[in-house]
PDB file of N, CA and C in Angstrom:
ATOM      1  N   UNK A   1     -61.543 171.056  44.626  1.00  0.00           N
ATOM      2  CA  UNK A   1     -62.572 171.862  44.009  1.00  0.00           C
ATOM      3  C   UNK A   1     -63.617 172.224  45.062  1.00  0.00           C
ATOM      4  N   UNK A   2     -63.895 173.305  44.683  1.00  0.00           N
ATOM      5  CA  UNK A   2     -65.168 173.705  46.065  1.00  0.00           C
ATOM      6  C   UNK A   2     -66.208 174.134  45.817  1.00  0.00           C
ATOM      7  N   UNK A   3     -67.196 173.748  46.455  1.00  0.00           N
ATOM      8  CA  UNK A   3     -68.504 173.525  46.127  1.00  0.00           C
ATOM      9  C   UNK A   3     -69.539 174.545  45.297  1.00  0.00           C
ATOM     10  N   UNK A   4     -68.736 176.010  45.428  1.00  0.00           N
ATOM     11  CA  UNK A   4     -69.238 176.524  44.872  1.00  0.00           C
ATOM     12  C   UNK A   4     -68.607 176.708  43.086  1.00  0.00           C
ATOM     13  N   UNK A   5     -67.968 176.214  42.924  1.00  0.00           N
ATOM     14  CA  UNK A   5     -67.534 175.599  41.629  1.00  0.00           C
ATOM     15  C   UNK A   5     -67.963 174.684  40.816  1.00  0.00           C
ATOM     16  N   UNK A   6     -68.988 173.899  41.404  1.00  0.00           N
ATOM     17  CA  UNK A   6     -69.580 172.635  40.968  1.00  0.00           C
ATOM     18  C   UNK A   6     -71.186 173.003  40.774  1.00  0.00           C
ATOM     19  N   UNK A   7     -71.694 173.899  41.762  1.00  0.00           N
ATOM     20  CA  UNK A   7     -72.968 174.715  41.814  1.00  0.00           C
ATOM     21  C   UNK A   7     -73.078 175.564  40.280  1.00  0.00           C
ATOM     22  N   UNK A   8     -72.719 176.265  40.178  1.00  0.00           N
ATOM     23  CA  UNK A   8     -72.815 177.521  39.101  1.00  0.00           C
ATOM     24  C   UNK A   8     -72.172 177.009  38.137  1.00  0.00           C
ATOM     25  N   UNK A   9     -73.316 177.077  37.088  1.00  0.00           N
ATOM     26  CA  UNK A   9     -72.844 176.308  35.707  1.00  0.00           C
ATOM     27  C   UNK A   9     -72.597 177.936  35.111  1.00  0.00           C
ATOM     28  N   UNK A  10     -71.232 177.541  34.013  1.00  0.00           N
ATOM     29  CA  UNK A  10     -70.999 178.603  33.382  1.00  0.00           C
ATOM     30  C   UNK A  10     -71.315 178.769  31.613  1.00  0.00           C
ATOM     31  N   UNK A  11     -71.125 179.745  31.288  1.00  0.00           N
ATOM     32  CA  UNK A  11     -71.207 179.506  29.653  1.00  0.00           C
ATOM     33  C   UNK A  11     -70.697 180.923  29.414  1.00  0.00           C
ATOM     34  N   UNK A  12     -69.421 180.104  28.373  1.00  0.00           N
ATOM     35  CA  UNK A  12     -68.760 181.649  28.105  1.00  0.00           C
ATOM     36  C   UNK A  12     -68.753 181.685  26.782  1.00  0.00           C
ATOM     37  N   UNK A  13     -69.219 182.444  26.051  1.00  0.00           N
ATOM     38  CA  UNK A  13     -68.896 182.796  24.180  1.00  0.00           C
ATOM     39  C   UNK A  13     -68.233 184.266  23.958  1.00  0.00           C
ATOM     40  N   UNK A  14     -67.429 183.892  22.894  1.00  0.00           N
ATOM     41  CA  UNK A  14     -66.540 184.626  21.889  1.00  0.00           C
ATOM     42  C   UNK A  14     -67.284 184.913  20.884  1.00  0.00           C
ATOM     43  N   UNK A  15     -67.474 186.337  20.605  1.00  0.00           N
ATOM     44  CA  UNK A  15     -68.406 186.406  19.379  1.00  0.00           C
ATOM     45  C   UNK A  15     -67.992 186.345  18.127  1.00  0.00           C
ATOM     46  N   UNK A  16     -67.169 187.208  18.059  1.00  0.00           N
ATOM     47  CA  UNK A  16     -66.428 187.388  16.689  1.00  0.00           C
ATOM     48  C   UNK A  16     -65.256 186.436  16.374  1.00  0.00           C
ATOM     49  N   UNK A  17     -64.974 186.008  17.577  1.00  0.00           N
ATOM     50  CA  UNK A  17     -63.296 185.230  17.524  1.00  0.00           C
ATOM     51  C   UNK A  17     -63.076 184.070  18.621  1.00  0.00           C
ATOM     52  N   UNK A  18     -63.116 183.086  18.961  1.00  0.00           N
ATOM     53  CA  UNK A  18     -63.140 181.906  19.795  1.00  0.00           C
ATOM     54  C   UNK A  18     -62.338 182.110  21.075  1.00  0.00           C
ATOM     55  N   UNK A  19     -62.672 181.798  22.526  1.00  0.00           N
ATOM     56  CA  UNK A  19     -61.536 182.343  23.661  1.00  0.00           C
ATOM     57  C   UNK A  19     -61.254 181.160  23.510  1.00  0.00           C
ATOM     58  N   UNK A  20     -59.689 181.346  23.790  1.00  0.00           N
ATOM     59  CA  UNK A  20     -59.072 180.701  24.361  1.00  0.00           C
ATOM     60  C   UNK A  20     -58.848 179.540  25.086  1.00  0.00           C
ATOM     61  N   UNK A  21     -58.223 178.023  25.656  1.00  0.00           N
ATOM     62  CA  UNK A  21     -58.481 177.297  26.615  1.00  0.00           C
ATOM     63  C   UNK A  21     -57.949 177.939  27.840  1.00  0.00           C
ATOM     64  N   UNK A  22     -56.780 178.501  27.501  1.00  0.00           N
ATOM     65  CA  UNK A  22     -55.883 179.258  28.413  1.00  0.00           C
ATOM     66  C   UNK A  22     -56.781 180.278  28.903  1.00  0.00           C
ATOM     67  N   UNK A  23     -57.487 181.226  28.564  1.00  0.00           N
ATOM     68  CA  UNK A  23     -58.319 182.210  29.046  1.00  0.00           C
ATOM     69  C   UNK A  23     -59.622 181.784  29.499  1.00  0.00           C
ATOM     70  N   UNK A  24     -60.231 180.880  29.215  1.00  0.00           N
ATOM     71  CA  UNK A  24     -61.407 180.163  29.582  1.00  0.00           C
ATOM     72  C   UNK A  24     -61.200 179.633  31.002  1.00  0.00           C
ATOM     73  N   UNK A  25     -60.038 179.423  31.189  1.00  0.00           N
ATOM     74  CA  UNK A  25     -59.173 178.500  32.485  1.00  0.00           C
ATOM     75  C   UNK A  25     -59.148 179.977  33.578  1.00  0.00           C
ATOM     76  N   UNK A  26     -58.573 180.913  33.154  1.00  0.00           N
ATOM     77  CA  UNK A  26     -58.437 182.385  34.109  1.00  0.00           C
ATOM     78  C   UNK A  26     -59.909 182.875  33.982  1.00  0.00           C
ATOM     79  N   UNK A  27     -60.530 182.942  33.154  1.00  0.00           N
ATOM     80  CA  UNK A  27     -62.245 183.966  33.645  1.00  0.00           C
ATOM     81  C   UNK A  27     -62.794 182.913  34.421  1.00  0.00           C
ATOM     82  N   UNK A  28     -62.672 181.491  34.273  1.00  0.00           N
ATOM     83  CA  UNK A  28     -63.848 180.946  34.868  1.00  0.00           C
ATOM     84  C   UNK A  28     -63.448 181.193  36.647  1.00  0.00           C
ATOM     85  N   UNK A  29     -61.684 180.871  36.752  1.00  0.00           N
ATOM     86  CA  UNK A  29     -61.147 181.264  38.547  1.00  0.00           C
ATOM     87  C   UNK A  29     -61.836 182.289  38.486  1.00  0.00           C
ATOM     88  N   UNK A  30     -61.225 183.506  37.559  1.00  0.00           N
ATOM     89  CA  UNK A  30     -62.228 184.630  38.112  1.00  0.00           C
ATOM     90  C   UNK A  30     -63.439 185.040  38.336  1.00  0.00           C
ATOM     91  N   UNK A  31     -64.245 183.948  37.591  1.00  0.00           N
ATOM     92  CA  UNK A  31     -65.712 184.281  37.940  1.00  0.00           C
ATOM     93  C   UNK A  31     -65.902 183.485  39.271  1.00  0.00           C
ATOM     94  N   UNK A  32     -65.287 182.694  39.548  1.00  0.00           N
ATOM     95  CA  UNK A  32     -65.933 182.012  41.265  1.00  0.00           C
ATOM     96  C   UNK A  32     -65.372 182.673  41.993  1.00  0.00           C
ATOM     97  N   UNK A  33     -63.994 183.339  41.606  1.00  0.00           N
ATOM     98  CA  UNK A  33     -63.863 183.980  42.502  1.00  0.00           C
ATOM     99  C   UNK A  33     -64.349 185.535  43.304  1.00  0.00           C
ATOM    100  N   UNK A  34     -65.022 186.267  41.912  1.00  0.00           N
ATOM    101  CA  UNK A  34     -65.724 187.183  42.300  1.00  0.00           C
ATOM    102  C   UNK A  34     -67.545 186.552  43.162  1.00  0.00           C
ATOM    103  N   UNK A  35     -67.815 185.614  42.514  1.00  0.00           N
ATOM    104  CA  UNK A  35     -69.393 185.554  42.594  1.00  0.00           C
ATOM    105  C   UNK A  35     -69.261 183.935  43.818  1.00  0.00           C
ATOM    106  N   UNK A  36     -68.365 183.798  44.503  1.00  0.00           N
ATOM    107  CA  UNK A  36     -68.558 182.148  45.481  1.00  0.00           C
ATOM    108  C   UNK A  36     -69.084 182.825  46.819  1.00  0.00           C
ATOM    109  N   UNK A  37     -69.435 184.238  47.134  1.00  0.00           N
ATOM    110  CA  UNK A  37     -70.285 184.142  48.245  1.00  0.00           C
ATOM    111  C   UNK A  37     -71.674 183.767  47.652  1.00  0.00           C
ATOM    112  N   UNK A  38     -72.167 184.499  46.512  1.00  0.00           N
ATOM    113  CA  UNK A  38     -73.130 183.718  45.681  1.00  0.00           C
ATOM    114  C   UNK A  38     -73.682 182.619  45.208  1.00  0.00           C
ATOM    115  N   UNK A  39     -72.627 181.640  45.339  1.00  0.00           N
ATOM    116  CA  UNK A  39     -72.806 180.531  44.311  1.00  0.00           C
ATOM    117  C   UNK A  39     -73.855 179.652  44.521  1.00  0.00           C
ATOM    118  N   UNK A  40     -74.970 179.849  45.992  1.00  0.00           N
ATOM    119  CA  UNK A  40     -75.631 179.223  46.428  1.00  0.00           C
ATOM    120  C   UNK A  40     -76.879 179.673  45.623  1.00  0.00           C
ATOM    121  N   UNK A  41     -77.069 180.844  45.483  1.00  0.00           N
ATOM    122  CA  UNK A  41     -77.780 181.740  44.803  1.00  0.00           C
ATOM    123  C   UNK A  41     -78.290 181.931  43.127  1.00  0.00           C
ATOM    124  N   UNK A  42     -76.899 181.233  42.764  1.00  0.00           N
ATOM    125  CA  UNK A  42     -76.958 181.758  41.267  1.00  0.00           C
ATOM    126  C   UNK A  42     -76.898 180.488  40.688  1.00  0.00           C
ATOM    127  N   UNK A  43     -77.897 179.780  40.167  1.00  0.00           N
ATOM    128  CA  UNK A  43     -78.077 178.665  38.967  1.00  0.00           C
ATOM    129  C   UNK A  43     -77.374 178.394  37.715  1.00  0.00           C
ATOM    130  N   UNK A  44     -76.966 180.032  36.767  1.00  0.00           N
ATOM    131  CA  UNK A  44     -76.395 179.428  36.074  1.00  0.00           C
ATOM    132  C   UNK A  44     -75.810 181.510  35.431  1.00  0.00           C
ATOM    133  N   UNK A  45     -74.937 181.132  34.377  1.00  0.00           N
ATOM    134  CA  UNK A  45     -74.167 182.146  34.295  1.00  0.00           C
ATOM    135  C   UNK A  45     -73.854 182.165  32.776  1.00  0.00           C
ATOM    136  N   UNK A  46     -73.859 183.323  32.086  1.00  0.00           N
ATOM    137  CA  UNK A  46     -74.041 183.417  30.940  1.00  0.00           C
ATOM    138  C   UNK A  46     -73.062 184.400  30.684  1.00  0.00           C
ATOM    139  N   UNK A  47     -71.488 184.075  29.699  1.00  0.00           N
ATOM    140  CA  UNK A  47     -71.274 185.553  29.658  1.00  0.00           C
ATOM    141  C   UNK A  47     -70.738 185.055  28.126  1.00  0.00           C
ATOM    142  N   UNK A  48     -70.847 186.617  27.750  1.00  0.00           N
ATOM    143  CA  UNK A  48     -70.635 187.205  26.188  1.00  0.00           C
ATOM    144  C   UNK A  48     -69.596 187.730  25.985  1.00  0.00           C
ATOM    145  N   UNK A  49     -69.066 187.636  25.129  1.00  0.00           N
ATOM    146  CA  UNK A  49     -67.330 188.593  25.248  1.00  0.00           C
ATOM    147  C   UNK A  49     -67.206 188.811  23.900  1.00  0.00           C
ATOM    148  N   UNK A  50     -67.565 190.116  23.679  1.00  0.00           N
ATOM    149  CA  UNK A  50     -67.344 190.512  21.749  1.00  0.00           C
ATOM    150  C   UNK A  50     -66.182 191.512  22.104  1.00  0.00           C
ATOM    151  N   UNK A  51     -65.421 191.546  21.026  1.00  0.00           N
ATOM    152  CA  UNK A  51     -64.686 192.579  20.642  1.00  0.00           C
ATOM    153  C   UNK A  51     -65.445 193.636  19.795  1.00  0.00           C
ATOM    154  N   UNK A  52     -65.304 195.102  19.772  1.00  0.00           N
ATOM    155  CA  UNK A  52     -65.938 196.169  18.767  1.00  0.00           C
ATOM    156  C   UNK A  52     -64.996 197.268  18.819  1.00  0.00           C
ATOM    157  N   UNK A  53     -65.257 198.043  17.546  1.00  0.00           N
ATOM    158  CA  UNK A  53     -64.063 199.402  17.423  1.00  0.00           C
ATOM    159  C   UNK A  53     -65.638 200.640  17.011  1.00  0.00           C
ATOM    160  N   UNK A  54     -65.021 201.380  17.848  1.00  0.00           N
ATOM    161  CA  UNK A  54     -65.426 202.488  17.840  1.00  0.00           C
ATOM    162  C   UNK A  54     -65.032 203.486  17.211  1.00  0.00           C
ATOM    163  N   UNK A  55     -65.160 204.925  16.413  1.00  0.00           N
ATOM    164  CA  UNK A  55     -64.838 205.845  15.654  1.00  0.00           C
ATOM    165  C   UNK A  55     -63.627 206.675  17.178  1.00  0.00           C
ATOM    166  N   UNK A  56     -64.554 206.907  17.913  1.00  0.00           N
ATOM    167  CA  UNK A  56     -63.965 207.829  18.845  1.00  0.00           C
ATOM    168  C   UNK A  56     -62.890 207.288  19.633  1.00  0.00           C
ATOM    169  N   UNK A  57     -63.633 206.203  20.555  1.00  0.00           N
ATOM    170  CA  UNK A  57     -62.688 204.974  21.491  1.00  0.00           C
ATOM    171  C   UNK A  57     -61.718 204.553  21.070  1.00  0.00           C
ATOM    172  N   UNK A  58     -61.983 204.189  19.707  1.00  0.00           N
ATOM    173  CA  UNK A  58     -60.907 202.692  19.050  1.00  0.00           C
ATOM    174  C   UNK A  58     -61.707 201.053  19.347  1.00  0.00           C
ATOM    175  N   UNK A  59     -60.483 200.579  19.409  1.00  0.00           N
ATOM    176  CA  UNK A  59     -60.954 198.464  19.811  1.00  0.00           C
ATOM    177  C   UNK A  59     -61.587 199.030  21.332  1.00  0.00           C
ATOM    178  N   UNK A  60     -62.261 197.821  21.765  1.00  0.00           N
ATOM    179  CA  UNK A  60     -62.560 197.876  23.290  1.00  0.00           C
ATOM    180  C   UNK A  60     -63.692 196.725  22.873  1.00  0.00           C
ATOM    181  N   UNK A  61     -63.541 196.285  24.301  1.00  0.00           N
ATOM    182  CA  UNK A  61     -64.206 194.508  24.634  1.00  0.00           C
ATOM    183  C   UNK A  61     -65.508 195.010  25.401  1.00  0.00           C
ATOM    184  N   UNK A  62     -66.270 194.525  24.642  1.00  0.00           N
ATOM    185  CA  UNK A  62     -67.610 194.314  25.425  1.00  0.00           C
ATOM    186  C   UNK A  62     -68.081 193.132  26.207  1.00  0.00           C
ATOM    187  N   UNK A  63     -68.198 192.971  27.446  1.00  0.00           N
ATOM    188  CA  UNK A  63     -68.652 192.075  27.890  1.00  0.00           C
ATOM    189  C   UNK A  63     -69.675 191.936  28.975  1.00  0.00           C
ATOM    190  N   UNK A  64     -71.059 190.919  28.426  1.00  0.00           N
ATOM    191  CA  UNK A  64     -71.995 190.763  28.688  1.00  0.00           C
ATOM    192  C   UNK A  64     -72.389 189.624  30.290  1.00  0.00           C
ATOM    193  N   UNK A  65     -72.422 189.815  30.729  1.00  0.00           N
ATOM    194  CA  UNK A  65     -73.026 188.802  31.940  1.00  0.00           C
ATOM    195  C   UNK A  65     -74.551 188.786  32.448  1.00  0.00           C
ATOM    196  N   UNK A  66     -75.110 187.667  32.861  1.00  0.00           N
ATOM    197  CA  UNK A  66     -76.243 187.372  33.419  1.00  0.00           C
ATOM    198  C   UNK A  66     -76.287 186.496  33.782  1.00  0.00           C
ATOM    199  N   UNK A  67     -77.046 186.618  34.940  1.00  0.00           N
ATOM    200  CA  UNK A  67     -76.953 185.212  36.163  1.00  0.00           C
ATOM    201  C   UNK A  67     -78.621 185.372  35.994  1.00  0.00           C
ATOM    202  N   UNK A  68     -78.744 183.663  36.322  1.00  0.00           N
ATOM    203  CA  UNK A  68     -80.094 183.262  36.700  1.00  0.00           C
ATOM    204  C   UNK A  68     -79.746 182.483  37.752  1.00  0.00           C
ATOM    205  N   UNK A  69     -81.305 183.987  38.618  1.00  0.00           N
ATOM    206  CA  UNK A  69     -81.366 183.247  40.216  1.00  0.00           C
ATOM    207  C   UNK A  69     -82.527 182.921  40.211  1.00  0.00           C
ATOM    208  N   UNK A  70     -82.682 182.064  40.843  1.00  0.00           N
ATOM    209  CA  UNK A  70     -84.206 181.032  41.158  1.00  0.00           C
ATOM    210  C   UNK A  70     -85.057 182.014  41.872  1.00  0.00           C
ATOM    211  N   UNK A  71     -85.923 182.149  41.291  1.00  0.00           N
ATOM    212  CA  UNK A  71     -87.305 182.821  42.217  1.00  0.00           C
ATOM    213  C   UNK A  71     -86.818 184.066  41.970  1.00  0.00           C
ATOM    214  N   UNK A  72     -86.251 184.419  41.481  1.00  0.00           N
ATOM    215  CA  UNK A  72     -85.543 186.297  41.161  1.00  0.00           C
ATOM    216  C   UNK A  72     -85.396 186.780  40.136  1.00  0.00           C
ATOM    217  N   UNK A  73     -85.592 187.679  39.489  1.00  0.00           N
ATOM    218  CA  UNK A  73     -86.028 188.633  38.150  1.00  0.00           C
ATOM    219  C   UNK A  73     -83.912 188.100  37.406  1.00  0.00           C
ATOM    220  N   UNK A  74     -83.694 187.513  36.218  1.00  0.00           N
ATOM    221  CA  UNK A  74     -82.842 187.529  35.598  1.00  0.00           C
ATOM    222  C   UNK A  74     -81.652 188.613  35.663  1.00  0.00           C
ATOM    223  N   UNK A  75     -80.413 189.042  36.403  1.00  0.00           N
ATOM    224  CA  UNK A  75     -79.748 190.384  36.653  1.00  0.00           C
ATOM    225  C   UNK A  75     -78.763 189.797  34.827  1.00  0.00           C
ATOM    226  N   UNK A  76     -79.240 191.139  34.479  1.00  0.00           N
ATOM    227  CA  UNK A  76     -78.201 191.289  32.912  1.00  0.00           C
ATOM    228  C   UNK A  76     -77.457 192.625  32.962  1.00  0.00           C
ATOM    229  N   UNK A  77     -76.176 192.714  32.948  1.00  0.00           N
ATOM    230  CA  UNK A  77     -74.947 193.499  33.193  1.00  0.00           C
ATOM    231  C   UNK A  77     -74.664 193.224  31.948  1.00  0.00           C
ATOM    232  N   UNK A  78     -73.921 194.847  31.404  1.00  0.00           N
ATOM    233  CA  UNK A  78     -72.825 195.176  30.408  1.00  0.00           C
ATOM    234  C   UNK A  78     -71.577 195.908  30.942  1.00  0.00           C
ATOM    235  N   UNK A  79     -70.485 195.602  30.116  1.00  0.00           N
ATOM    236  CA  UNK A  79     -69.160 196.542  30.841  1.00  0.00           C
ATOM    237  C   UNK A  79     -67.925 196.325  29.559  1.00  0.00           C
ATOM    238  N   UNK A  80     -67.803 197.528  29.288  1.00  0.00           N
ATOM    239  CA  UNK A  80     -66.811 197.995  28.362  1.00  0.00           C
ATOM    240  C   UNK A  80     -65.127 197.873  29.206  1.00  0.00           C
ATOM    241  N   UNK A  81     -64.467 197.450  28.756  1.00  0.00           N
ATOM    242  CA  UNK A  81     -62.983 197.240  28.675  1.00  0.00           C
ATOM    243  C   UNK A  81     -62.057 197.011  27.733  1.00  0.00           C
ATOM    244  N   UNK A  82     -60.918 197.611  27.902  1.00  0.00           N
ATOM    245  CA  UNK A  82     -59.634 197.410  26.729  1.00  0.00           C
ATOM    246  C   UNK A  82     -59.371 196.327  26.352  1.00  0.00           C
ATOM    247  N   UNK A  83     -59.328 195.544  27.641  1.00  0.00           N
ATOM    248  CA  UNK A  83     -59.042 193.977  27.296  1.00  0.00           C
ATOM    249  C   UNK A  83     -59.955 193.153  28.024  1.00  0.00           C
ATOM    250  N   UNK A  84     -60.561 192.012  27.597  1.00  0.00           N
ATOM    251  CA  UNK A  84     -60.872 190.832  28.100  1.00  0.00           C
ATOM    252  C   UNK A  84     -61.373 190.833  29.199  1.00  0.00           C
ATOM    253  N   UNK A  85     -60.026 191.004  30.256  1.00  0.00           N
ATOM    254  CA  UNK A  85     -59.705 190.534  31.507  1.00  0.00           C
ATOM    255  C   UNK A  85     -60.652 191.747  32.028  1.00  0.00           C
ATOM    256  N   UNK A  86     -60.082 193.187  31.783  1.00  0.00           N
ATOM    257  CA  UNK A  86     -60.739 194.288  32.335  1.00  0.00           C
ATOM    258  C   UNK A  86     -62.204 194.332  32.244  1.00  0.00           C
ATOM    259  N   UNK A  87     -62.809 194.128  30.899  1.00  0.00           N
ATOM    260  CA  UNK A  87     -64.083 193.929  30.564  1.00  0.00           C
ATOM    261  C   UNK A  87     -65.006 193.103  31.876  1.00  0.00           C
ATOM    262  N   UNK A  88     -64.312 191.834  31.468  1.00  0.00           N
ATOM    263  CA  UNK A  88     -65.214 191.061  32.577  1.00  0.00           C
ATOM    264  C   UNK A  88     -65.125 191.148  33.945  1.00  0.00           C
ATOM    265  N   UNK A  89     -63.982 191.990  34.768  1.00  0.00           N
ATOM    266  CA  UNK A  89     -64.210 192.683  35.767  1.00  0.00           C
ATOM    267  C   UNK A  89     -64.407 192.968  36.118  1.00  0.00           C
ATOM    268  N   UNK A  90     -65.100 194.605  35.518  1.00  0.00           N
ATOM    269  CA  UNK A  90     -66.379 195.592  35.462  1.00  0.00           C
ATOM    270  C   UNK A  90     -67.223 194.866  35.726  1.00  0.00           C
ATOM    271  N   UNK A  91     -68.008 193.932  35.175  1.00  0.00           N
ATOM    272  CA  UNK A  91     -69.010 193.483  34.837  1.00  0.00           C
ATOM    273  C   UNK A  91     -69.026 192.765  36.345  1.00  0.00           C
ATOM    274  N   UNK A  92     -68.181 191.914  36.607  1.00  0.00           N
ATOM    275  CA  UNK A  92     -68.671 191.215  37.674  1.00  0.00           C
ATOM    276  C   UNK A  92     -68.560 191.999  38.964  1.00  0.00           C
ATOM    277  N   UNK A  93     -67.949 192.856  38.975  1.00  0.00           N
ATOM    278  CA  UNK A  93     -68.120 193.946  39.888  1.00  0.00           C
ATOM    279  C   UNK A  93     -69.026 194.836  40.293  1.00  0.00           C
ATOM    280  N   UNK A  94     -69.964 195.120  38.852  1.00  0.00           N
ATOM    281  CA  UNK A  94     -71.251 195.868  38.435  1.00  0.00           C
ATOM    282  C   UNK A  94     -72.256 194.700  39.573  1.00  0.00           C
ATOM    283  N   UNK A  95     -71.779 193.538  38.740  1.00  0.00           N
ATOM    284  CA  UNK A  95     -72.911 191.986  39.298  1.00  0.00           C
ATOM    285  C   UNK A  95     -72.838 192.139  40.838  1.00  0.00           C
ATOM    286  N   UNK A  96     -71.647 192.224  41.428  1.00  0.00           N
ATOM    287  CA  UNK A  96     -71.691 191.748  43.196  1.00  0.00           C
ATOM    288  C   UNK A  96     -72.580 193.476  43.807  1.00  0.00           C
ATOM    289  N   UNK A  97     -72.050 194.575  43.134  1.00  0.00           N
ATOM    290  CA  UNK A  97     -72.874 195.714  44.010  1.00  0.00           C
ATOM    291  C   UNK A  97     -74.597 195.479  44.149  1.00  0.00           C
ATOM    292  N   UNK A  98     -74.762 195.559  42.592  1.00  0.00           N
ATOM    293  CA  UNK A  98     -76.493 195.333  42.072  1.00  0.00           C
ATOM    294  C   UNK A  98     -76.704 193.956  43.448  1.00  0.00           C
ATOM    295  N   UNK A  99     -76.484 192.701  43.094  1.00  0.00           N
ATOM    296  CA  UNK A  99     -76.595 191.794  44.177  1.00  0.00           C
ATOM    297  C   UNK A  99     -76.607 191.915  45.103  1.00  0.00           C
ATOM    298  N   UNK A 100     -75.806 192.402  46.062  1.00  0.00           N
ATOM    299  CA  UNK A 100     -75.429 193.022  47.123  1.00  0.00           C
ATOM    300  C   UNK A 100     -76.810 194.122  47.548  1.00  0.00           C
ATOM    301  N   UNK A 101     -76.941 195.164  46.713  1.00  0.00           N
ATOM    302  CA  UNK A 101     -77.764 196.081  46.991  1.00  0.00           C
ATOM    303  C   UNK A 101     -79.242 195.733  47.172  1.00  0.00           C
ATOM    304  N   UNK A 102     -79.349 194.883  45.837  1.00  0.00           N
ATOM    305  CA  UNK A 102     -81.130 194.847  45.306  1.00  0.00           C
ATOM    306  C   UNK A 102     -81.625 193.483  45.960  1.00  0.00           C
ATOM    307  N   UNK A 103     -80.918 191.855  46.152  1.00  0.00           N
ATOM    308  CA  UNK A 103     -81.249 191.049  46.309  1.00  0.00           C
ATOM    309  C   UNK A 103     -81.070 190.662  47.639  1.00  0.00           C
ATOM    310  N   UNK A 104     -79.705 190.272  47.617  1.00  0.00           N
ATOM    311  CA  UNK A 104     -79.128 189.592  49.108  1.00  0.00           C
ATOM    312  C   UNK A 104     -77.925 190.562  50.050  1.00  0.00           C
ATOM    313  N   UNK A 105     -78.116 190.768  50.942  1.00  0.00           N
ATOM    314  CA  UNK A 105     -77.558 191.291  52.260  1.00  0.00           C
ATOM    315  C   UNK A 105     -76.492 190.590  53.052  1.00  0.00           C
ATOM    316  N   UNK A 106     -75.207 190.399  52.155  1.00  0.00           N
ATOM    317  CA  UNK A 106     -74.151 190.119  52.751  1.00  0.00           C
ATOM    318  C   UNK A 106     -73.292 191.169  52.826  1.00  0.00           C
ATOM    319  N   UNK A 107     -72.248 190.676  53.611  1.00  0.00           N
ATOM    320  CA  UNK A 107     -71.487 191.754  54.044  1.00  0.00           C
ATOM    321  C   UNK A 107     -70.201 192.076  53.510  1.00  0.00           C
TER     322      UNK A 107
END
């Protein structure tokens, strides 16, 4: 396990419908694995994962993220996807540019 795995506490909720152990097991790899140049950075991690249907769209996954960084204004991201997986992708992808851009200067 590596250190930035043990740093960044996570919290994941299902709104309408409970995730998974099996999927809880794949977002959380995927969240260190998008956010472990971070992990020094980010205290703790909050994500939301509702399902909603739209008139126009249809189904599509909403999913919510926010990191709390110490001494730094709360970053709260939204990102629409078909599924799950895609949803929280966006989102953490949205998370590393904003980061990247507004806070810290890695490469």
């Amino acid at each position: 396990m590596r250190l930035s795995e043990v740093t960044m506490k996570l919290n994941l909720v299902g709104v309408n419908e409970p995730i998974a152990v099996s999927s809880k097991v794949a977002f959380t790899k995927t969240i260190n694995k998008a956010l472990c140049g971070y992990a020094n950075n980010i205290r703790k991690i909050n994500v939301r994962i509702e399902k909603q249907v739209d008139k126009q769209i249809g189904k599509f996954t909403l999913c919510q993220v926010e990191l709390l960084l110490p001494g730094l204004p709360t970053l709260k991201v939204k990102a629409k996807g078909r599924t799950l997986l895609q949803a929280l992708n966006r989102a953490l992808s949205n998370c590393k540019q904003i980061l990247k851009q507004k806070y810290f200067k890695l490469g």
